[in-house]
N, C-alpha and C. Protein backbone atom coordinates (compact mmCIF):
# COMPACT_ATOMS: atom_id res chain seq x y z
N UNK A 1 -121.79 -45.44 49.40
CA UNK A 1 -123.13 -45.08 49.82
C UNK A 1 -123.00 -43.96 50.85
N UNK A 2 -123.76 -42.63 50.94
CA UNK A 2 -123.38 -41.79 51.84
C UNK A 2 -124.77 -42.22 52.53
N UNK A 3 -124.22 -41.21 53.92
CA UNK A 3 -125.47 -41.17 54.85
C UNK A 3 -126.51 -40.72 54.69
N UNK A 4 -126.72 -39.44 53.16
CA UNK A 4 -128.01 -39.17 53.12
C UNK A 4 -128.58 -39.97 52.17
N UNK A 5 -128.26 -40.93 51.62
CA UNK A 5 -129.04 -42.27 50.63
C UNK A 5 -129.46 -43.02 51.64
N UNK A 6 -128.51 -43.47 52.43
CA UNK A 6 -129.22 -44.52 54.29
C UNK A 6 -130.49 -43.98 54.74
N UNK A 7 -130.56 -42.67 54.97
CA UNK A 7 -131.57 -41.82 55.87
C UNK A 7 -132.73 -41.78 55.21
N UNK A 8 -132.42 -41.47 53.54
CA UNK A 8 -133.60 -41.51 52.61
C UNK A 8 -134.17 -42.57 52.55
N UNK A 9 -133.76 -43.46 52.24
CA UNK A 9 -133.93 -45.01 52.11
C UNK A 9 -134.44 -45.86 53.59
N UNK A 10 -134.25 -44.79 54.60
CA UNK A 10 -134.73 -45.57 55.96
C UNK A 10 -136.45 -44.78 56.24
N UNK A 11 -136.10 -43.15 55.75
CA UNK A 11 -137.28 -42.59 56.44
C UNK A 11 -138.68 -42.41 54.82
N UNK A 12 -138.02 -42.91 53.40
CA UNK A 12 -139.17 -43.20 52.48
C UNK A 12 -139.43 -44.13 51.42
N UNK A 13 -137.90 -45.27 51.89
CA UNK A 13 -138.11 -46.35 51.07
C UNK A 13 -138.58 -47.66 51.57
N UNK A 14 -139.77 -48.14 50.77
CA UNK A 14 -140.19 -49.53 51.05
C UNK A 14 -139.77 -50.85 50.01
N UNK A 15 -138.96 -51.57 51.07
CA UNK A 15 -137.95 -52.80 50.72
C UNK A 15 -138.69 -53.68 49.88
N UNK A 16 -138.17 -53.99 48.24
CA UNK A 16 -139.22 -54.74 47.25
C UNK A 16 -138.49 -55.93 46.93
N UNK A 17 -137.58 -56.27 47.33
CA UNK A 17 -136.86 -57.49 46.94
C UNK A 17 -135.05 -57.50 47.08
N UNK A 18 -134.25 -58.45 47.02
CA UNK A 18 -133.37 -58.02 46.94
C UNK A 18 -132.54 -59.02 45.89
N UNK A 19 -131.44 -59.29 44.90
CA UNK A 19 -131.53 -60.09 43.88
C UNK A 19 -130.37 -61.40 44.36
N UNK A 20 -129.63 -62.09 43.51
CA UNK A 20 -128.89 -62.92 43.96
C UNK A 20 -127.37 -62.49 44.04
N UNK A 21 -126.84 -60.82 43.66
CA UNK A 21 -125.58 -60.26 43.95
C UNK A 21 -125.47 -59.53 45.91
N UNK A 22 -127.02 -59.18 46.42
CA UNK A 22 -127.35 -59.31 47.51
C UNK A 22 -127.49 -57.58 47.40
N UNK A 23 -127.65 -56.97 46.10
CA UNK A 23 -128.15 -55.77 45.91
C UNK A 23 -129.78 -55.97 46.32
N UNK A 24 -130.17 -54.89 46.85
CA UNK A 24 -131.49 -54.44 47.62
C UNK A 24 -132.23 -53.09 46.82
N UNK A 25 -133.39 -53.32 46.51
CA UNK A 25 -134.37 -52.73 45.54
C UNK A 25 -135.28 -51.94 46.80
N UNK A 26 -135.59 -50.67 46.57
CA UNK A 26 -136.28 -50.07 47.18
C UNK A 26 -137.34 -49.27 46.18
N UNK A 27 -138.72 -48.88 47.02
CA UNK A 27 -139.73 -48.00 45.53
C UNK A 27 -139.63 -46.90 47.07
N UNK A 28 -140.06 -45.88 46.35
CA UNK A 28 -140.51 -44.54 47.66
C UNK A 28 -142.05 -44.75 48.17
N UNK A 29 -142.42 -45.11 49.27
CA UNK A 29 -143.46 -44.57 49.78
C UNK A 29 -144.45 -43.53 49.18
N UNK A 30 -143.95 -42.67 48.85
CA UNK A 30 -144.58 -41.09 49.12
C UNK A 30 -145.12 -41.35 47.57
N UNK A 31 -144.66 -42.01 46.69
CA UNK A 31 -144.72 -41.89 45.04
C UNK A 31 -146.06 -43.31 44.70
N UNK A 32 -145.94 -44.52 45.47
CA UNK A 32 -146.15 -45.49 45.39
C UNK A 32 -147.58 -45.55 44.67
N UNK A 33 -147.64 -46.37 43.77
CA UNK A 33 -148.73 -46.36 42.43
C UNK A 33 -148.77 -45.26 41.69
N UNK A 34 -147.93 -44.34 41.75
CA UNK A 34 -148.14 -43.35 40.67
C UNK A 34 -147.30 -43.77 39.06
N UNK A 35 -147.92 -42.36 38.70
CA UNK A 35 -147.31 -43.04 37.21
C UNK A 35 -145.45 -42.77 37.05
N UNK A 36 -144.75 -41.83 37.65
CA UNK A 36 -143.25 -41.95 37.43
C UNK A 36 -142.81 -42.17 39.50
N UNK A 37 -143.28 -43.12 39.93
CA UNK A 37 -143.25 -43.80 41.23
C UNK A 37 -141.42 -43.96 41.15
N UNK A 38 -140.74 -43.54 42.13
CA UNK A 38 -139.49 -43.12 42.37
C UNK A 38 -138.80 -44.82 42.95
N UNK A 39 -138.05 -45.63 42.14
CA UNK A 39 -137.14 -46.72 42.61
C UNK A 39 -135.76 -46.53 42.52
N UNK A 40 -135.38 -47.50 43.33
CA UNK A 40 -133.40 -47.48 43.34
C UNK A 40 -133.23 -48.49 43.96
N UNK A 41 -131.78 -48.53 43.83
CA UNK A 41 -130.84 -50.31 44.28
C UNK A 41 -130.15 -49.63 45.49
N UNK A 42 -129.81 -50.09 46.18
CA UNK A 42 -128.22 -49.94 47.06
C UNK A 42 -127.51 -51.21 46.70
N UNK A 43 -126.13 -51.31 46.26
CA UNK A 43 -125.49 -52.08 45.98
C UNK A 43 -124.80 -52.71 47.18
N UNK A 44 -124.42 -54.27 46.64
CA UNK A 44 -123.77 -54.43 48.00
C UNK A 44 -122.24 -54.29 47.31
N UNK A 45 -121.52 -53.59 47.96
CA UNK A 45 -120.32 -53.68 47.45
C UNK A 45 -120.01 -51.84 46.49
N UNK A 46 -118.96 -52.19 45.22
CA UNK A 46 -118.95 -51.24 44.62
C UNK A 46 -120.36 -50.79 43.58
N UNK A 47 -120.61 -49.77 43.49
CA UNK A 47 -122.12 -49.59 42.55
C UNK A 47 -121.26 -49.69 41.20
N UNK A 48 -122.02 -50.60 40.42
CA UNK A 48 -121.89 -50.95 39.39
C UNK A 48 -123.07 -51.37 38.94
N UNK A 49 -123.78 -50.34 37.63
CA UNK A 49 -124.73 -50.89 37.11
C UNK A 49 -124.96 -52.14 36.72
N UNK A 50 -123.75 -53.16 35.61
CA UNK A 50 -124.13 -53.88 35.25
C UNK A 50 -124.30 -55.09 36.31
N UNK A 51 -124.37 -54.79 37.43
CA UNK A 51 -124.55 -56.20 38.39
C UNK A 51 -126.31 -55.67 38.56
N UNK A 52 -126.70 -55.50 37.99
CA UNK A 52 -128.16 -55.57 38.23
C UNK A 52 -128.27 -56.67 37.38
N UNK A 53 -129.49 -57.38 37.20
CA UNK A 53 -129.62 -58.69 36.36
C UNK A 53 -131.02 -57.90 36.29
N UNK A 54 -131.70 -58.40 34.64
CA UNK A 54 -132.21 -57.81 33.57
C UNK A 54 -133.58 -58.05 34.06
N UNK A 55 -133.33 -58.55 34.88
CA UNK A 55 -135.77 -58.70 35.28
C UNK A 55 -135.69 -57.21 36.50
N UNK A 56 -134.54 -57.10 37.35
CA UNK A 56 -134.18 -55.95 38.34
C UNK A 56 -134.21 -54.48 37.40
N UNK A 57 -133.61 -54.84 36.67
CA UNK A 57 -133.56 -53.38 35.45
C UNK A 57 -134.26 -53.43 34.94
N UNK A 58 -135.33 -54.01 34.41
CA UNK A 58 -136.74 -54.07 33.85
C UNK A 58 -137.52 -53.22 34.92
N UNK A 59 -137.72 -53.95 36.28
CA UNK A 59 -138.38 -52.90 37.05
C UNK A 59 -137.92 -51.47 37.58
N UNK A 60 -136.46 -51.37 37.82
CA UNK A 60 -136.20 -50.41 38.13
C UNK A 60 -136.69 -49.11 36.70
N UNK A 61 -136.47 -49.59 35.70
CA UNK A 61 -136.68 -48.65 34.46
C UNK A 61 -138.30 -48.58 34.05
N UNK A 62 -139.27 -48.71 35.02
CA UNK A 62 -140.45 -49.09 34.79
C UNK A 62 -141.35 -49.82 33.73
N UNK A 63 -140.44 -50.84 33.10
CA UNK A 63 -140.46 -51.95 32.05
C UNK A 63 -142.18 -52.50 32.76
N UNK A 64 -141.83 -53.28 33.86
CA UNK A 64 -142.50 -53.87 34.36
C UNK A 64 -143.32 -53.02 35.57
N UNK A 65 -144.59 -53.94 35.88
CA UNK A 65 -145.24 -52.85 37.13
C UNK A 65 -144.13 -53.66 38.58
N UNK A 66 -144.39 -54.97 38.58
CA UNK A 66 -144.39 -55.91 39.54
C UNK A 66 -143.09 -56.02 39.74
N UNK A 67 -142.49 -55.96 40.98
CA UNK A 67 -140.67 -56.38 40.97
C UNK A 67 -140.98 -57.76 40.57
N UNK A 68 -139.70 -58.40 40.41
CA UNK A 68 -139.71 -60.14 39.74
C UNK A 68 -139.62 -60.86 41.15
N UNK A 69 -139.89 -62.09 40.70
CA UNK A 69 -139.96 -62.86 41.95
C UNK A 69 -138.80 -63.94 41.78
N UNK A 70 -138.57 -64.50 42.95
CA UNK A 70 -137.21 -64.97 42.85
C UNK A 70 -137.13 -66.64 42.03
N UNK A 71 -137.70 -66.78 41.57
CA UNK A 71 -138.88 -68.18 40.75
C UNK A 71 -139.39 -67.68 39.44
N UNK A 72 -139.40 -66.06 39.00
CA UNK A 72 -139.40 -65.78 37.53
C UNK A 72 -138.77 -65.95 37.03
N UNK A 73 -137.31 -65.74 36.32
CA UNK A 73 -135.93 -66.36 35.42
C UNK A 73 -135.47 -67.31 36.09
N UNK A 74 -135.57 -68.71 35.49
CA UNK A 74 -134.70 -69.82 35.75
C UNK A 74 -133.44 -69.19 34.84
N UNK A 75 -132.31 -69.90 35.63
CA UNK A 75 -131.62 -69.54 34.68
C UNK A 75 -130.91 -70.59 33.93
N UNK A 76 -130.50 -70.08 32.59
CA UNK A 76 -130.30 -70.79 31.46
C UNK A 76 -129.31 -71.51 31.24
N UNK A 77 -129.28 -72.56 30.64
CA UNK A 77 -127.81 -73.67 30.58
C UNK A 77 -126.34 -72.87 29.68
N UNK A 78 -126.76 -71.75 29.19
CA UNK A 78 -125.79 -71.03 28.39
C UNK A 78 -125.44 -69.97 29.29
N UNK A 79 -125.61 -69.82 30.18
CA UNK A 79 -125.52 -67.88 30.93
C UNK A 79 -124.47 -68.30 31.79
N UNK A 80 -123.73 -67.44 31.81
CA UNK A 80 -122.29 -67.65 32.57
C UNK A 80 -122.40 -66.44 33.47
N UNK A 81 -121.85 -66.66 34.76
CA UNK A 81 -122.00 -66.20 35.72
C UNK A 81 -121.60 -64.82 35.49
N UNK A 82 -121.68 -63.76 36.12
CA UNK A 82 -121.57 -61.94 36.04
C UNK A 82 -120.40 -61.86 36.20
N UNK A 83 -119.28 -61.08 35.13
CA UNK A 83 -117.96 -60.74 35.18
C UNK A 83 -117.96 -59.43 35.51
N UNK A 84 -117.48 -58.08 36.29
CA UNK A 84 -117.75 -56.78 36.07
C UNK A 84 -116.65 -56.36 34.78
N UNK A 85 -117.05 -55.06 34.58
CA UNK A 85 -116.30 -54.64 33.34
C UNK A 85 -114.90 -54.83 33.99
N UNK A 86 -113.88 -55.10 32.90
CA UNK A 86 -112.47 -55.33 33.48
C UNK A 86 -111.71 -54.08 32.80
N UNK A 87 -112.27 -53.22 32.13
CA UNK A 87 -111.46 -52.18 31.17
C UNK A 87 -110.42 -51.32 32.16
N UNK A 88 -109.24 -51.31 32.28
CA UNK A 88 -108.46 -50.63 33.03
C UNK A 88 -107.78 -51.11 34.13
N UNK A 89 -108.09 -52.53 34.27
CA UNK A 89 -107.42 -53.28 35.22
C UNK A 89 -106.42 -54.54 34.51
N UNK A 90 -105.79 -54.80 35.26
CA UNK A 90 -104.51 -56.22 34.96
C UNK A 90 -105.47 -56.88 33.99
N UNK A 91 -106.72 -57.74 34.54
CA UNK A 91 -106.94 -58.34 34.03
C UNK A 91 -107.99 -58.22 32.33
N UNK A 92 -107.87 -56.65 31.82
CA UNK A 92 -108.45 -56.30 30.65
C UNK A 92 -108.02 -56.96 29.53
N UNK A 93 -108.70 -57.37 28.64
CA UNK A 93 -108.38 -57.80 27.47
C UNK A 93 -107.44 -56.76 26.68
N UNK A 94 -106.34 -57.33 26.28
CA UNK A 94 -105.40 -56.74 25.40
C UNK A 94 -105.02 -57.31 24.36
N UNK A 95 -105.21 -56.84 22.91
CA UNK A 95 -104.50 -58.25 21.76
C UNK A 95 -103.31 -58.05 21.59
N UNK A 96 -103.13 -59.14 20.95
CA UNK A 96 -101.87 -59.02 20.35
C UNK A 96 -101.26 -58.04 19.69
N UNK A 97 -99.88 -57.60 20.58
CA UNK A 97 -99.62 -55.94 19.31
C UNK A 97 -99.44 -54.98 21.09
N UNK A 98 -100.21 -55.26 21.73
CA UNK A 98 -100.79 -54.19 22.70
C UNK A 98 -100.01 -53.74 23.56
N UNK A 99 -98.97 -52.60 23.65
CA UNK A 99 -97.87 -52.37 24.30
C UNK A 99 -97.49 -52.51 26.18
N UNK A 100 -98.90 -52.85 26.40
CA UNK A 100 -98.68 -53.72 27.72
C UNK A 100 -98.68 -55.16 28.07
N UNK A 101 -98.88 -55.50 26.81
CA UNK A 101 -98.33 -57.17 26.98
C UNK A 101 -97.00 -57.65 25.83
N UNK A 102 -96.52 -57.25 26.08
CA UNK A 102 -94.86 -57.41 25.08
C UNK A 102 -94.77 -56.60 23.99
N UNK A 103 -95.73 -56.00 23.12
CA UNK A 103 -95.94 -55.01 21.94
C UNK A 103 -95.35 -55.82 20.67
N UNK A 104 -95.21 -57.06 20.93
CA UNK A 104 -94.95 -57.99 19.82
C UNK A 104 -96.25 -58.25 19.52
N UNK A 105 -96.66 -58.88 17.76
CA UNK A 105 -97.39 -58.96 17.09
C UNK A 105 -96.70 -60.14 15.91
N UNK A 106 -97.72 -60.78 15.39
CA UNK A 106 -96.93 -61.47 14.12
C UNK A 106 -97.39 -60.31 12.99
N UNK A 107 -96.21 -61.32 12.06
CA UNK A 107 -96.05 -60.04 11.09
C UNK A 107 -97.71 -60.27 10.08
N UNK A 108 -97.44 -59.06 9.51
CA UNK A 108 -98.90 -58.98 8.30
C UNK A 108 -98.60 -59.45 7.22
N UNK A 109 -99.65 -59.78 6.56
CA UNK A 109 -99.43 -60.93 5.54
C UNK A 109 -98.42 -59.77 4.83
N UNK A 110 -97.96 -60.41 3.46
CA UNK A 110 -97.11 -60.23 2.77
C UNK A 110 -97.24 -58.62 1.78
N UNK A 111 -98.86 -58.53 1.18
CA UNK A 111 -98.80 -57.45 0.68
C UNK A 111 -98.56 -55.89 1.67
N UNK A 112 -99.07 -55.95 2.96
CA UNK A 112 -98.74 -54.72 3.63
C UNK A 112 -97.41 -54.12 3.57
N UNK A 113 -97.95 -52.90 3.21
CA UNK A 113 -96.38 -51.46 3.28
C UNK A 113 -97.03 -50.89 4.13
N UNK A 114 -96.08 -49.87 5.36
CA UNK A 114 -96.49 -49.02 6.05
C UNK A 114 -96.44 -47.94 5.27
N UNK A 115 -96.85 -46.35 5.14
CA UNK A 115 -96.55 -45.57 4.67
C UNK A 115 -95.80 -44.74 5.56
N UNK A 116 -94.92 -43.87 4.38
CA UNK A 116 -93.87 -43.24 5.29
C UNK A 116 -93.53 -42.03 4.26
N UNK A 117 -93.57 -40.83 4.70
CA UNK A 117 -93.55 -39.25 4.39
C UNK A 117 -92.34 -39.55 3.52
N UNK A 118 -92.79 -39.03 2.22
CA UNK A 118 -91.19 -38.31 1.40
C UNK A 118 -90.58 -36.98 1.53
């Protein structure tokens, strides 16, 4: 977060909620009821879109007029808690075969030939 998002956010944003990752929703003052009315998050932590949760991105994308209230999405007996993307770290999914986890593979069924230049 630099200092001129703080300053902006102190001298024309009015505070609309904040969600359960402890990211904070702001709309602009200066825009407020218009038709493309100016919103944004400050993240707590690294900015990463997908830690917004989908009633927050509804309003931020002007889906909705109303930010959500913290009593609109119960949440569901199937929803598993927010993983961030893992692509590029230790813990990324790699299959079998994948030359950073042993580059062993079982073999292919029986009809496969590789091809190879005459």
């Amino acid at each position: 977060m630099t200092a001129w998002t703080l300053l902006h956010t102190w001298l024309w944003g009015e505070p609309m909620g904040a969600d359960s990752f402890g990211n904070r929703y702001y709309r602009d003052k200066r825009t407020r009821g218009q038709k493309r009315e100016r919103r944004w998050v400050l993240y707590k932590g690294k900015a990463e879109g997908s830690a917004v949760p989908p009633q927050w991105n509804a309003w931020l994308q002007r889906t909705v007029v109303e930010p959500p209230s913290p009593a609109a999405a119960p949440r569901r007996p199937w929803q598993k808690p927010h993983v961030p993307n893992l692509t590029g770290t230790a813990q990324a999914y790699r299959p079998p075969g994948h030359t950073l986890s042993g580059g062993r593979r079982d073999r292919a069924s029986g009809d496969y030939e590789p091809w190879t230049p005459s």
